[in-house]
Protein backbone atom coordinates (compact mmCIF):
# COMPACT_ATOMS: atom_id res chain seq x y z
CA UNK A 1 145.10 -140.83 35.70
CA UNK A 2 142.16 -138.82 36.11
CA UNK A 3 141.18 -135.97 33.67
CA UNK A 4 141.55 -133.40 36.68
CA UNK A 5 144.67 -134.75 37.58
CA UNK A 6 145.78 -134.13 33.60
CA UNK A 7 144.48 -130.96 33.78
CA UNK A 8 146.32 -129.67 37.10
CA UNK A 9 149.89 -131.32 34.98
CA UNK A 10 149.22 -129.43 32.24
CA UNK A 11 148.52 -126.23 33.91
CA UNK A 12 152.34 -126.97 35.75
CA UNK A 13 153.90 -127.68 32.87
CA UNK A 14 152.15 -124.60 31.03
CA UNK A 15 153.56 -122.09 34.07
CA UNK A 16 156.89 -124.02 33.97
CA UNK A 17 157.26 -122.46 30.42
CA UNK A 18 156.09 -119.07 31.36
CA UNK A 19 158.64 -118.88 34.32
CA UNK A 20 161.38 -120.48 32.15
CA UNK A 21 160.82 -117.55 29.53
CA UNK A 22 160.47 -114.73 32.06
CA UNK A 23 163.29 -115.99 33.37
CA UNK A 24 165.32 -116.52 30.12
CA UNK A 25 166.26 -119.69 31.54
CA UNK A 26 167.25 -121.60 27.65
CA UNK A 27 168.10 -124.85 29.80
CA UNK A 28 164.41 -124.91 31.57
CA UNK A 29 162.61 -124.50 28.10
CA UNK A 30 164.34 -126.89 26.49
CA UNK A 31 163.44 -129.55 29.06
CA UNK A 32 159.77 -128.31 28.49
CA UNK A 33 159.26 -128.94 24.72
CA UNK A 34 159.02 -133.07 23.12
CA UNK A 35 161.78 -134.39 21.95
CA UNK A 36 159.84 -137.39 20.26
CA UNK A 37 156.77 -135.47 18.52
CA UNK A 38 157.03 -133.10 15.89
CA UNK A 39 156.81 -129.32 17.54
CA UNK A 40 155.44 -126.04 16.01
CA UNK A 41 155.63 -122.65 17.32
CA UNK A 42 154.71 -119.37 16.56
CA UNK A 43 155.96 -116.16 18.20
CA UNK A 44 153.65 -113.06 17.29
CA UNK A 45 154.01 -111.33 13.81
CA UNK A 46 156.33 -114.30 13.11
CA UNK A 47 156.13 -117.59 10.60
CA UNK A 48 155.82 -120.78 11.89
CA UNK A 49 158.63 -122.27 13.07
CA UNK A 50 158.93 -126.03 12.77
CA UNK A 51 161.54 -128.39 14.41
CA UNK A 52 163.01 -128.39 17.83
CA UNK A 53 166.03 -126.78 16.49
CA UNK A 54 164.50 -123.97 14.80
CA UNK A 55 162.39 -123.33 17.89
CA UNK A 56 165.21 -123.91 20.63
CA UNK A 57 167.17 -121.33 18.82
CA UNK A 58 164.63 -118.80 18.64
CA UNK A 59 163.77 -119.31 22.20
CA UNK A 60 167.71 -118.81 23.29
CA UNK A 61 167.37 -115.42 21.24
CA UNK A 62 164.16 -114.46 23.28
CA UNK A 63 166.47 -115.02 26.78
CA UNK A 64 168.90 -112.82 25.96
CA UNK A 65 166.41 -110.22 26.79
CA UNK A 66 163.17 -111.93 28.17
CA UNK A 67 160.11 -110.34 28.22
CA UNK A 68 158.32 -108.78 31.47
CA UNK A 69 155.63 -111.62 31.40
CA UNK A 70 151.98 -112.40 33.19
CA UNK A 71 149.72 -114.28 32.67
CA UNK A 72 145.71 -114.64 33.25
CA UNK A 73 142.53 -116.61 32.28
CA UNK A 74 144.67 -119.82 32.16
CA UNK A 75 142.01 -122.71 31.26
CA UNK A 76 143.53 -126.49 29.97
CA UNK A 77 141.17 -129.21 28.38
CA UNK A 78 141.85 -132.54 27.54
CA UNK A 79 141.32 -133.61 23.76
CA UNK A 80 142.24 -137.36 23.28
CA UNK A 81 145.40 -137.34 24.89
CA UNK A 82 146.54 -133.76 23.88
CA UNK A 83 146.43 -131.17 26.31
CA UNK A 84 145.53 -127.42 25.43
CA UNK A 85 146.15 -124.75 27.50
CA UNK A 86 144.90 -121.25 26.61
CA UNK A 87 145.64 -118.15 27.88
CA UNK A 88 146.26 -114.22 28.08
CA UNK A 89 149.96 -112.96 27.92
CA UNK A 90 150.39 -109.56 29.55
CA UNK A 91 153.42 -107.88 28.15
CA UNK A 92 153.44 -104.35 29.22
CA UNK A 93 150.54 -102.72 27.54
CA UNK A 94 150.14 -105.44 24.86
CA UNK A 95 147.70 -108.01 25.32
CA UNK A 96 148.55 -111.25 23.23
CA UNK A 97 145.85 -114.44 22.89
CA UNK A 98 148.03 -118.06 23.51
CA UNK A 99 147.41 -121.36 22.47
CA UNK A 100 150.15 -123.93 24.32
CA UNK A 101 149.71 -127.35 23.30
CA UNK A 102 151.29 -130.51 25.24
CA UNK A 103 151.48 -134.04 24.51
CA UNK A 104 152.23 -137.02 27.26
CA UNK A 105 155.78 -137.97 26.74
CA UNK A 106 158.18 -139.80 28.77
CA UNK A 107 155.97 -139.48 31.39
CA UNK A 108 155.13 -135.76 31.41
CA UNK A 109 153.21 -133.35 29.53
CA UNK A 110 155.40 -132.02 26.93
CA UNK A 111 154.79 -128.58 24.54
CA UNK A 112 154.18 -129.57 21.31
CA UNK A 113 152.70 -126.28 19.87
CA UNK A 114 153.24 -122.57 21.10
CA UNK A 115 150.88 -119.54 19.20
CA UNK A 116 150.40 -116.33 20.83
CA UNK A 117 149.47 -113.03 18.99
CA UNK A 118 147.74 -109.51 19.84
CA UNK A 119 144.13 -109.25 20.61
CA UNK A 120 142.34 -106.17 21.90
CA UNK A 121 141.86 -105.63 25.04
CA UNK A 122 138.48 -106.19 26.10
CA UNK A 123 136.59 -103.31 27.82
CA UNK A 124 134.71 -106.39 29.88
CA UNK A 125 134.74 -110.17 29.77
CA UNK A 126 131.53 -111.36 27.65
CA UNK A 127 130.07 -114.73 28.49
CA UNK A 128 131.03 -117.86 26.63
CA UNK A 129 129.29 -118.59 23.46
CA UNK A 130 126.91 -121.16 23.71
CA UNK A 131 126.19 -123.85 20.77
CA UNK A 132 128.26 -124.00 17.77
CA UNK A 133 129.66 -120.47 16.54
CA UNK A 134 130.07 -121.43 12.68
C-alpha cells in the first residue's frame, strides 16, 4: 500500500468518526475504534479515559445529544504504521484543536487515540514553522 493511499484511508476513517458522532450513531463509533490495541481518549476539559469500555460509554452519553459538528484543516501523516490525523472541530462558536490517532487493524485503520480541546481562534492562518521549534 502506498503512503498516499494510507493517507486517503485514514482521512475516511477520520470523517467516518466525525459523521458517526454528529450523527450520534453509538453503533458506527464503535465499529470505528480497535478492539485489539489499547485506546485512549480525551474529550475537552475531561481526564483521560482509558479502555474501550470506558470510552464506548462515554461516547453513547455524547449521542444522546450530539454535538452540531464541522470540521476543517484536516491533514493525516504516516508515522511507522500509525496514522495521525489532525484537525479543527467547529462547535458553534468554540473552536477545539484534535488529535485522532489510528492504527491498521483487521484490515482497516482503526482509532486508537481521540484529544480535542479549545484553542483560540486565529485572526489569520500563520505559516508553518520551519526547523525544530524546541
Amino acid at each position: 500500500m502506498t503512503e498516499e493511499h494510507e493517507i486517503q484511508g485514514a482521512l475516511r476513517a477520520n470523517q467516518a468518526f466525525y459523521e458517526a458522532l454528529a450523527g450520534g450513531q453509538s453503533d458506527e463509533m464503535e465499529q470505528i475504534w480497535a478492539t485489539t490495541t489499547p485506546v485512549i481518549c480525551v474529550h475537552p476539559g475531561g481526564p483521560p479515559l482509558r479502555g474501550l469500555a470506558s470510552i464506548l460509554e462515554s461516547w453513547r452519553r455524547i449521542a444522546h445529544h450530539p454535538p452540531q459538528i464541522e470540521i476543517s484543516d484536516v491533514q493525516a501523516e504516516i508515522i511507522r504504521g500509525l496514522a495521525a490525523v489532525t484537525c479543527f472541530e467547529h462547535i458553534g462558536e468554540t473552536l477545539l484543536a484534535a488529535t485522532n490517532l489510528f492504527v491498521w487493524e483487521e484490515n482497516r485503520w482503526a482509532m486508537a487515540c481521540h484529544q480535542s480541546g479549545p484553542v483560540q481562534i486565529p485572526e489569520s492562518p500563520s505559516p508553518p514553522a520551519q526547523g525544530p521549534l524546541h
